[in-house]
C-alpha atoms as a PDB file:
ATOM      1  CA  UNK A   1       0.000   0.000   0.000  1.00  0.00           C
ATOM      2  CA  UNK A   2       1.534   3.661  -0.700  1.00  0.00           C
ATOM      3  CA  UNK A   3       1.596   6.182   1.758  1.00  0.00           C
ATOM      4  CA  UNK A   4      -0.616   9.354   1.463  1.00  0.00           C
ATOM      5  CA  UNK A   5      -0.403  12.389   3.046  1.00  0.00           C
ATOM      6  CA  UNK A   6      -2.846  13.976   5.798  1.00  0.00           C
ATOM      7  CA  UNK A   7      -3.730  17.337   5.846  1.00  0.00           C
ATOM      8  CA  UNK A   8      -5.684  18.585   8.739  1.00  0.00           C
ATOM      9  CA  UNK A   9      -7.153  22.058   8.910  1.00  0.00           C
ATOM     10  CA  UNK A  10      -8.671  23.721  11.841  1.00  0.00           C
ATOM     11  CA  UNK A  11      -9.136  27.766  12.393  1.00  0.00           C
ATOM     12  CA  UNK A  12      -6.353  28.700  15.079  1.00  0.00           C
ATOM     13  CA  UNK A  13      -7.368  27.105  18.402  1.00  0.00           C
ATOM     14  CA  UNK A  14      -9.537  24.420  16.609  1.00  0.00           C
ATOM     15  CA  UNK A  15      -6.655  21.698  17.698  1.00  0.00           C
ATOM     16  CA  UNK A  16      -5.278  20.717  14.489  1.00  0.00           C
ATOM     17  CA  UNK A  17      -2.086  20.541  15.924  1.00  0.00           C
ATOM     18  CA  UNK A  18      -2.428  18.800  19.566  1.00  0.00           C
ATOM     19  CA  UNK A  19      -4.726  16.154  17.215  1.00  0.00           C
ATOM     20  CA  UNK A  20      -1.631  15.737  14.580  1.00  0.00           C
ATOM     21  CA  UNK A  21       0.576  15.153  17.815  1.00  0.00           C
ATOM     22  CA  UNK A  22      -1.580  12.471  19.290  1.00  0.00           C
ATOM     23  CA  UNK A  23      -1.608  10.920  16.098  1.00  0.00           C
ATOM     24  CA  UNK A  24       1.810  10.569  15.588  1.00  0.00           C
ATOM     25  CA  UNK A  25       2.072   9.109  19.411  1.00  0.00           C
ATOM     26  CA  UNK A  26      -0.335   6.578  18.872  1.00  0.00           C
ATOM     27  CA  UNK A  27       0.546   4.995  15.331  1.00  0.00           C
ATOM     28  CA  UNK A  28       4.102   4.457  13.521  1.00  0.00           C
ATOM     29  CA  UNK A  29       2.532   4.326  10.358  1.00  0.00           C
ATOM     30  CA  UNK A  30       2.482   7.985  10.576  1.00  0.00           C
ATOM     31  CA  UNK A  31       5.428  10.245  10.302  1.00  0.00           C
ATOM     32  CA  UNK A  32       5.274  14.591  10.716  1.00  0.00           C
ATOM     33  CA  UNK A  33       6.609  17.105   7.975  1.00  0.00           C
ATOM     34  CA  UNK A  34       8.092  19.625   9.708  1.00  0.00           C
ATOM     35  CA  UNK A  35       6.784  23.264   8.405  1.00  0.00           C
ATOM     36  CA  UNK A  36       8.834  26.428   7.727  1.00  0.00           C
ATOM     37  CA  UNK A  37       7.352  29.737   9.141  1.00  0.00           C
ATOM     38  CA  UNK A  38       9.460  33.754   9.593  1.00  0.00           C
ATOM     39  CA  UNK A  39       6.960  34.047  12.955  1.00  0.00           C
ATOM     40  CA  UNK A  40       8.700  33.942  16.216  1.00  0.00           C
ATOM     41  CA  UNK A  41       9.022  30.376  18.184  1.00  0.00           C
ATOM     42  CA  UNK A  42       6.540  29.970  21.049  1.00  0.00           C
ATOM     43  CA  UNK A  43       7.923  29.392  24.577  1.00  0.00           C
ATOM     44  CA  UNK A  44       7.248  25.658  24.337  1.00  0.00           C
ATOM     45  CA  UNK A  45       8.272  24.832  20.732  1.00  0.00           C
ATOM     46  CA  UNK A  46      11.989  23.278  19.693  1.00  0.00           C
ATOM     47  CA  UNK A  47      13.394  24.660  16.119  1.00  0.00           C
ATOM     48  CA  UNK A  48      13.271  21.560  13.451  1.00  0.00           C
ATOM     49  CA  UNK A  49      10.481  19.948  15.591  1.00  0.00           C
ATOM     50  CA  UNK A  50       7.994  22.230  15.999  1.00  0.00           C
ATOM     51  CA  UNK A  51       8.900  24.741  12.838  1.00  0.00           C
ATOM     52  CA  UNK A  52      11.728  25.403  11.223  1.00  0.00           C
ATOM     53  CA  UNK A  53      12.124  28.830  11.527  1.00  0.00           C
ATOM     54  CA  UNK A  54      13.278  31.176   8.831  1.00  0.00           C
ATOM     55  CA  UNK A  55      14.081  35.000   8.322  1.00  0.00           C
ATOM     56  CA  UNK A  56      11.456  36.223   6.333  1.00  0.00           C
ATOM     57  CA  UNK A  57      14.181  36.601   3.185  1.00  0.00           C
ATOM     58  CA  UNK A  58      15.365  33.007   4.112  1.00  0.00           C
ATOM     59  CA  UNK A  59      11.836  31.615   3.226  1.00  0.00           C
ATOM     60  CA  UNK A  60      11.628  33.866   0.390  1.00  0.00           C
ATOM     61  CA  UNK A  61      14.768  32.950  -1.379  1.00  0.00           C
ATOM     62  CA  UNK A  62      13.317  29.221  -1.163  1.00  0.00           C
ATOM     63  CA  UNK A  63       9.754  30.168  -2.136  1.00  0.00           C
ATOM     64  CA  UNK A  64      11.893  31.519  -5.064  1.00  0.00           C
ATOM     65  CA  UNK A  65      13.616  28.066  -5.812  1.00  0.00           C
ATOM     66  CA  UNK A  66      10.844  26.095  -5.791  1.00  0.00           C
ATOM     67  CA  UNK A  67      11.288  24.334  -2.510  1.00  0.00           C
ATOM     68  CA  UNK A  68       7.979  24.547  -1.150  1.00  0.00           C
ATOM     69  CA  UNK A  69       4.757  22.184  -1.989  1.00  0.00           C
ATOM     70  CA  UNK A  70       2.371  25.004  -0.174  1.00  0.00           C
ATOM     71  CA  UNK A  71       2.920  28.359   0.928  1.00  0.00           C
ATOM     72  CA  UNK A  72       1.195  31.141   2.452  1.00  0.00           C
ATOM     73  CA  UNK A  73       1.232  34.295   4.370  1.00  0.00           C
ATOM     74  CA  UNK A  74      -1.094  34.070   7.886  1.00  0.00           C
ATOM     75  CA  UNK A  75      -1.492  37.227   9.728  1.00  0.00           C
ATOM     76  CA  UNK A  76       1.644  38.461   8.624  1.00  0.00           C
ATOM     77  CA  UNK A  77       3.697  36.021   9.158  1.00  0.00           C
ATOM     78  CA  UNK A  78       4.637  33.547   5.868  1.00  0.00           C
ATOM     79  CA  UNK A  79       4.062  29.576   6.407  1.00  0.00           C
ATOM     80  CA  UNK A  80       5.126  26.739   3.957  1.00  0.00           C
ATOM     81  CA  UNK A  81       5.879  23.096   3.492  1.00  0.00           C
ATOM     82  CA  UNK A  82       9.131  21.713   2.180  1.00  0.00           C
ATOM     83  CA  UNK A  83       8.374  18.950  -0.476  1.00  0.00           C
ATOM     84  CA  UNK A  84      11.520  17.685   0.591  1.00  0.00           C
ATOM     85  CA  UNK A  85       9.909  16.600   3.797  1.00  0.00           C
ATOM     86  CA  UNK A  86       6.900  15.537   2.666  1.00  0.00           C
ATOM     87  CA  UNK A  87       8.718  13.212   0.018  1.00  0.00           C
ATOM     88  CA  UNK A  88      10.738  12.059   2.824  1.00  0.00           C
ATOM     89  CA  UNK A  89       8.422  10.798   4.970  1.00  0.00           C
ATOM     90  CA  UNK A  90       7.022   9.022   2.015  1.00  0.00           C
ATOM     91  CA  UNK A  91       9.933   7.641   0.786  1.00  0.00           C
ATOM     92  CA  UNK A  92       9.859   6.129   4.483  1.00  0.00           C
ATOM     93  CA  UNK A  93       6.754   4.177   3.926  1.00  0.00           C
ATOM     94  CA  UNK A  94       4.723   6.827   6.193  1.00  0.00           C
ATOM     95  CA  UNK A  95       1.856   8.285   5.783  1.00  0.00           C
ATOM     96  CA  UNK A  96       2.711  12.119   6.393  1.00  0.00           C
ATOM     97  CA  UNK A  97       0.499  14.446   8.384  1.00  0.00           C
ATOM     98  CA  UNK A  98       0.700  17.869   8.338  1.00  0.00           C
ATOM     99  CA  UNK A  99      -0.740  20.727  10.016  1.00  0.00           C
ATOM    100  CA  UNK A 100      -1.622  23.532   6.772  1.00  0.00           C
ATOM    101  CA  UNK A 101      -4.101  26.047   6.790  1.00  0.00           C
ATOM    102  CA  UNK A 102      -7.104  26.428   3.919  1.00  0.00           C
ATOM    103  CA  UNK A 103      -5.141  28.720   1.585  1.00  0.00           C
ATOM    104  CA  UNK A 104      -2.315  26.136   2.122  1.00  0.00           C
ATOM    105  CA  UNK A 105      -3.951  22.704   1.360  1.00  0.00           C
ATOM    106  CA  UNK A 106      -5.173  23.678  -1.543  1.00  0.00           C
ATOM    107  CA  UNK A 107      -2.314  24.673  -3.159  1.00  0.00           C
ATOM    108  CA  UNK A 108      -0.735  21.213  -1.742  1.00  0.00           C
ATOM    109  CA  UNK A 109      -3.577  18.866  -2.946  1.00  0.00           C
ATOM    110  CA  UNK A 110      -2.421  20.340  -6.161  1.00  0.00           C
ATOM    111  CA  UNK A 111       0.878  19.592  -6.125  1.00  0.00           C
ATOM    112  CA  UNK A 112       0.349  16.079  -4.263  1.00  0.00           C
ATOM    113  CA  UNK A 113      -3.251  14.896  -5.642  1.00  0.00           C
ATOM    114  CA  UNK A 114      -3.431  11.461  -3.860  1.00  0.00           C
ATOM    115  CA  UNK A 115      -3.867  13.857   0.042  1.00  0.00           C
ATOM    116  CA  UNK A 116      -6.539  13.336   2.078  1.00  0.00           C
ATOM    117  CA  UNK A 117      -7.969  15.991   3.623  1.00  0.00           C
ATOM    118  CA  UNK A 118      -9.565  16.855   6.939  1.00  0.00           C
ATOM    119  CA  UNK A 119     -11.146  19.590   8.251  1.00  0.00           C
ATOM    120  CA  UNK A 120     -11.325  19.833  12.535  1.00  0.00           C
ATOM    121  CA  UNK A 121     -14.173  22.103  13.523  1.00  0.00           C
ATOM    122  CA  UNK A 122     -14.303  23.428  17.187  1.00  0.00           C
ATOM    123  CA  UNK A 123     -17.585  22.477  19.064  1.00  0.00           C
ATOM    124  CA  UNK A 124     -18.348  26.128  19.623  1.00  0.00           C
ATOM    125  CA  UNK A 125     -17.394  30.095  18.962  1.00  0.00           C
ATOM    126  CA  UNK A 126     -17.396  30.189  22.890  1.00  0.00           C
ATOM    127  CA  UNK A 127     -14.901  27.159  22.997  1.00  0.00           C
ATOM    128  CA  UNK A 128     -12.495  28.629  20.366  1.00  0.00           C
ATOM    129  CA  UNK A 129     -12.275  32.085  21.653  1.00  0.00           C
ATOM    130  CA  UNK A 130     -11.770  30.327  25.282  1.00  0.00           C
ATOM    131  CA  UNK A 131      -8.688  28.275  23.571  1.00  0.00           C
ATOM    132  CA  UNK A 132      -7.353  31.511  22.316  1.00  0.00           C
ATOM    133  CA  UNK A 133      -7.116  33.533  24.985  1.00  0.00           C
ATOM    134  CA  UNK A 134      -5.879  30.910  26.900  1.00  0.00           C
ATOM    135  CA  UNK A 135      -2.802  31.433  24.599  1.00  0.00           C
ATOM    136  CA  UNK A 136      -2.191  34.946  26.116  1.00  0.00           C
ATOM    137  CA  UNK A 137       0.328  35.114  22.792  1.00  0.00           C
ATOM    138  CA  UNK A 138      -1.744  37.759  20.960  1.00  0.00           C
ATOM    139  CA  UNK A 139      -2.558  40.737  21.242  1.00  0.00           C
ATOM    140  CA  UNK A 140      -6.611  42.357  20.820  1.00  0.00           C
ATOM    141  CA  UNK A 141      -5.290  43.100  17.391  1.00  0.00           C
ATOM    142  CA  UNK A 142      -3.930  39.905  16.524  1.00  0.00           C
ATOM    143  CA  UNK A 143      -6.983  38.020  18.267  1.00  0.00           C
ATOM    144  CA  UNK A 144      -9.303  39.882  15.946  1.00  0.00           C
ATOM    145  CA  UNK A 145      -7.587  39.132  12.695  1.00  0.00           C
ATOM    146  CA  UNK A 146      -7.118  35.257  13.932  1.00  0.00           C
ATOM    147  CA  UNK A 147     -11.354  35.843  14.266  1.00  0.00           C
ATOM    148  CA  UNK A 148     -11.679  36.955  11.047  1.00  0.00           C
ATOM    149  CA  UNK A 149      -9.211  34.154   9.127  1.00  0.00           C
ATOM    150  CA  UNK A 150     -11.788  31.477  11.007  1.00  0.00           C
ATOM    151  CA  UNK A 151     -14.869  33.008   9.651  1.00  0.00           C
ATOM    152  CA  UNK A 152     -12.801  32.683   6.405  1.00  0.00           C
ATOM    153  CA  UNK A 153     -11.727  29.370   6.674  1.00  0.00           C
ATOM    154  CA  UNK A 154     -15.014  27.939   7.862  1.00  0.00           C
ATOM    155  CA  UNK A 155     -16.800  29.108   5.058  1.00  0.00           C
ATOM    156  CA  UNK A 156     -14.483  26.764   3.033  1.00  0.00           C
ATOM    157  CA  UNK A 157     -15.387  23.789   4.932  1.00  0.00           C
ATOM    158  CA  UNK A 158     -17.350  21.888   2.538  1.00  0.00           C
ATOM    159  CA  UNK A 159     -13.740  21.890  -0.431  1.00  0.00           C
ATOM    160  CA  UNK A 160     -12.285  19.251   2.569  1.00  0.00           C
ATOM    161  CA  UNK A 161     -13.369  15.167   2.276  1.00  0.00           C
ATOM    162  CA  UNK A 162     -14.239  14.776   5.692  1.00  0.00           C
ATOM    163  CA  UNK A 163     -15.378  17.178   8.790  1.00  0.00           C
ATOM    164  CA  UNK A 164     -14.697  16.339  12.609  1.00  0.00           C
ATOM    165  CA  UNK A 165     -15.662  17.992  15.056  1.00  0.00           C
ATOM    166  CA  UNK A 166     -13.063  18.598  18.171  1.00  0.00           C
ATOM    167  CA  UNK A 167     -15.753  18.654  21.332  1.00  0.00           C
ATOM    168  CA  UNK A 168     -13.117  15.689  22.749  1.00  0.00           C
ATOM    169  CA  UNK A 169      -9.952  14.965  22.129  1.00  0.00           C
ATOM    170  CA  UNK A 170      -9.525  11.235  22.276  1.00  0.00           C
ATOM    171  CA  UNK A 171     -12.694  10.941  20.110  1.00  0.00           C
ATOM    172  CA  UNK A 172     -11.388  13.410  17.229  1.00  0.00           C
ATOM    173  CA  UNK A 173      -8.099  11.696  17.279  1.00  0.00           C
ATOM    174  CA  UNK A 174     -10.413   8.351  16.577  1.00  0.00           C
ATOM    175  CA  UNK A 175     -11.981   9.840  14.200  1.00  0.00           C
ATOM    176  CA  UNK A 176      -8.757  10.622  12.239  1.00  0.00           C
ATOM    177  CA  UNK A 177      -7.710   6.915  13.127  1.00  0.00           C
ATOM    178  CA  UNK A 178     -10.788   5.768  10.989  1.00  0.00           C
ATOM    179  CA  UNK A 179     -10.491   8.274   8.182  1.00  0.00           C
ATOM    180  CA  UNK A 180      -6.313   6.859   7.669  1.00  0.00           C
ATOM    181  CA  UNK A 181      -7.781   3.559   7.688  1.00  0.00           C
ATOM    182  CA  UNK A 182     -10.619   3.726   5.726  1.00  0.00           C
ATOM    183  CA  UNK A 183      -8.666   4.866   3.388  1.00  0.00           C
ATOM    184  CA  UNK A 184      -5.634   2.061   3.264  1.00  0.00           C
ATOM    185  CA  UNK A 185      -8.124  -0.362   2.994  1.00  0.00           C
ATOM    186  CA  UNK A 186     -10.355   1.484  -0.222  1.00  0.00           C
ATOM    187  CA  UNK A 187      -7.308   2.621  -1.877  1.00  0.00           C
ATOM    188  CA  UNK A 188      -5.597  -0.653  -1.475  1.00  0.00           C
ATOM    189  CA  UNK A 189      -8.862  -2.343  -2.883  1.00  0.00           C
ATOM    190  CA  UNK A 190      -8.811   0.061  -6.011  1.00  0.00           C
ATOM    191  CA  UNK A 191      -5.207  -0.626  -6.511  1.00  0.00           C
ATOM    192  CA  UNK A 192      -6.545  -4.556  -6.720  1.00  0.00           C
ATOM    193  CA  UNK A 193      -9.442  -3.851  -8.854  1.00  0.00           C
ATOM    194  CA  UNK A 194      -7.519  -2.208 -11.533  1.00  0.00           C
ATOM    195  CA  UNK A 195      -4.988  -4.829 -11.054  1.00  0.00           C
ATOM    196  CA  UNK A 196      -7.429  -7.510 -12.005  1.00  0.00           C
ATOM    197  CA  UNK A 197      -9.406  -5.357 -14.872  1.00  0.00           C
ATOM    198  CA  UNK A 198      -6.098  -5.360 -16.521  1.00  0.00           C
ATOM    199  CA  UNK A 199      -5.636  -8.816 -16.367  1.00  0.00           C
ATOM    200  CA  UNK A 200      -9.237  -9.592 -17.855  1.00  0.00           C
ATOM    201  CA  UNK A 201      -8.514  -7.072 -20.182  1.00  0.00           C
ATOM    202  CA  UNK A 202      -5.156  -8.516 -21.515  1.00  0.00           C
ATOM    203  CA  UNK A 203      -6.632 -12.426 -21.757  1.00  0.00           C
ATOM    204  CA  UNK A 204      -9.282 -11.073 -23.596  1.00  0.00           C
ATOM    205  CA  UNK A 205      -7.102  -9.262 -26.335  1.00  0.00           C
ATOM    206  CA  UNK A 206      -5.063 -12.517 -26.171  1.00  0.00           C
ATOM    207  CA  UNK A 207      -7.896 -14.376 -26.462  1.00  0.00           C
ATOM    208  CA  UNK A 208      -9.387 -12.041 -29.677  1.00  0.00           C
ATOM    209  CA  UNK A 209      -5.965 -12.430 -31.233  1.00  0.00           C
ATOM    210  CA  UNK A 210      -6.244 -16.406 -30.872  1.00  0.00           C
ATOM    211  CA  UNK A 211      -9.660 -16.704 -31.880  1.00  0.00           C
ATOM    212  CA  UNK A 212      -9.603 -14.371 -35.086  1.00  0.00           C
ATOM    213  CA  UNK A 213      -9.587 -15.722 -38.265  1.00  0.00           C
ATOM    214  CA  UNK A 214      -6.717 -15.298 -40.765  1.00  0.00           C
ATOM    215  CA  UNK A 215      -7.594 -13.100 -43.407  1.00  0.00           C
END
């Protein structure tokens, strides 16, 4: 069976992230590609596992070359995914999962067609905008235009394959769970199918060939 990759989507605060790291606890079919971002590290995150993070010309000047499968600029601050990574993880026998925003996966699911993509919805407004200011990271500003990119990316809910909604965490990362293995077993069943149509196809054009009289 060959490894897909996972893209899960959530506004900020929807969990998308704590989900992707339970995941990758929990299975070893699963391996993480690490993102590249210019915004600043958060108190708890670790360069090259969390992010790797760039100088806003650094990204640039690899934006420039090409090295990036996604990319895009979140409240100021530019975000992208290596295909480097993502091929490595592949190349691994992995599945790879990957945290990207909307603008993000679509440009990946373009560049990588065989993703599967998931959307996380928080249960509530009330239980977002408590997960956010839990942060204490950002500013009234900043809160307001993190606000306005979920209204924007929750009208785009219906481009993703499947929804979950994030009311509990062990249950979402189920959920997930079920989606990745759904879809080993249909994929791995299509790869059969068209295995056997082409056998039935080539018999018959044998058998056509054998069974033709010589002009």
């Amino acid at each position: 069976m060959s490894p897909f990759p996972i893209i899960l989507s959530a506004p900020s605060g929807g969990g998308k992230t704590t989900i992707a790291k339970a995941l990758l606890a929990r299975r070893p079919d699963l391996g993480y590609s690490v993102s590249s971002t210019t915004r600043a590290p958060r108190p708890t995150e670790v360069p090259g596992r969390d992010y790797y993070f760039l100088t806003r010309a650094e990204f640039l000047a690899a934006r420039e070359q090409g090295a990036f499968a996604e990319s895009a600029e979140v409240h100021g601050n530019l975000y992208g995914t290596r295909r480097s990574e993502v091929e490595r993880v592949l190349a691994g026998g992995q599945h790879v999962v990957m945290d990207i925003d909307v603008q993000g996966a679509v440009q990946f699911t373009r560049a990588f067609p065989q993703t599967v993509t998931i959307f996380i919805l928080p249960p509530s407004a009330e239980v977002l905008l408590d997960r956010l200011r839990a942060r204490k990271t950002e500013s009234p500003a900043q809160l307001a235009a993190r606000l306005q990119s979920a209204l924007q990316e929750l009208q785009q809910v219906s481009e993703y394959e499947y929804v979950i909604v994030n009311d509990d965490l062990d249950r979402a990362v189920a959920s997930v769970e079920s989606i990745v293995d759904a879809e080993e077993v249909s994929r791995e069943r299509v790869k059969n199918l068209r295995q056997q149509v082409g056998l039935l196809i080539e018999r018959l054009e044998q058998e056509i060939v054998n069974t033709t009289p010589e002009s």
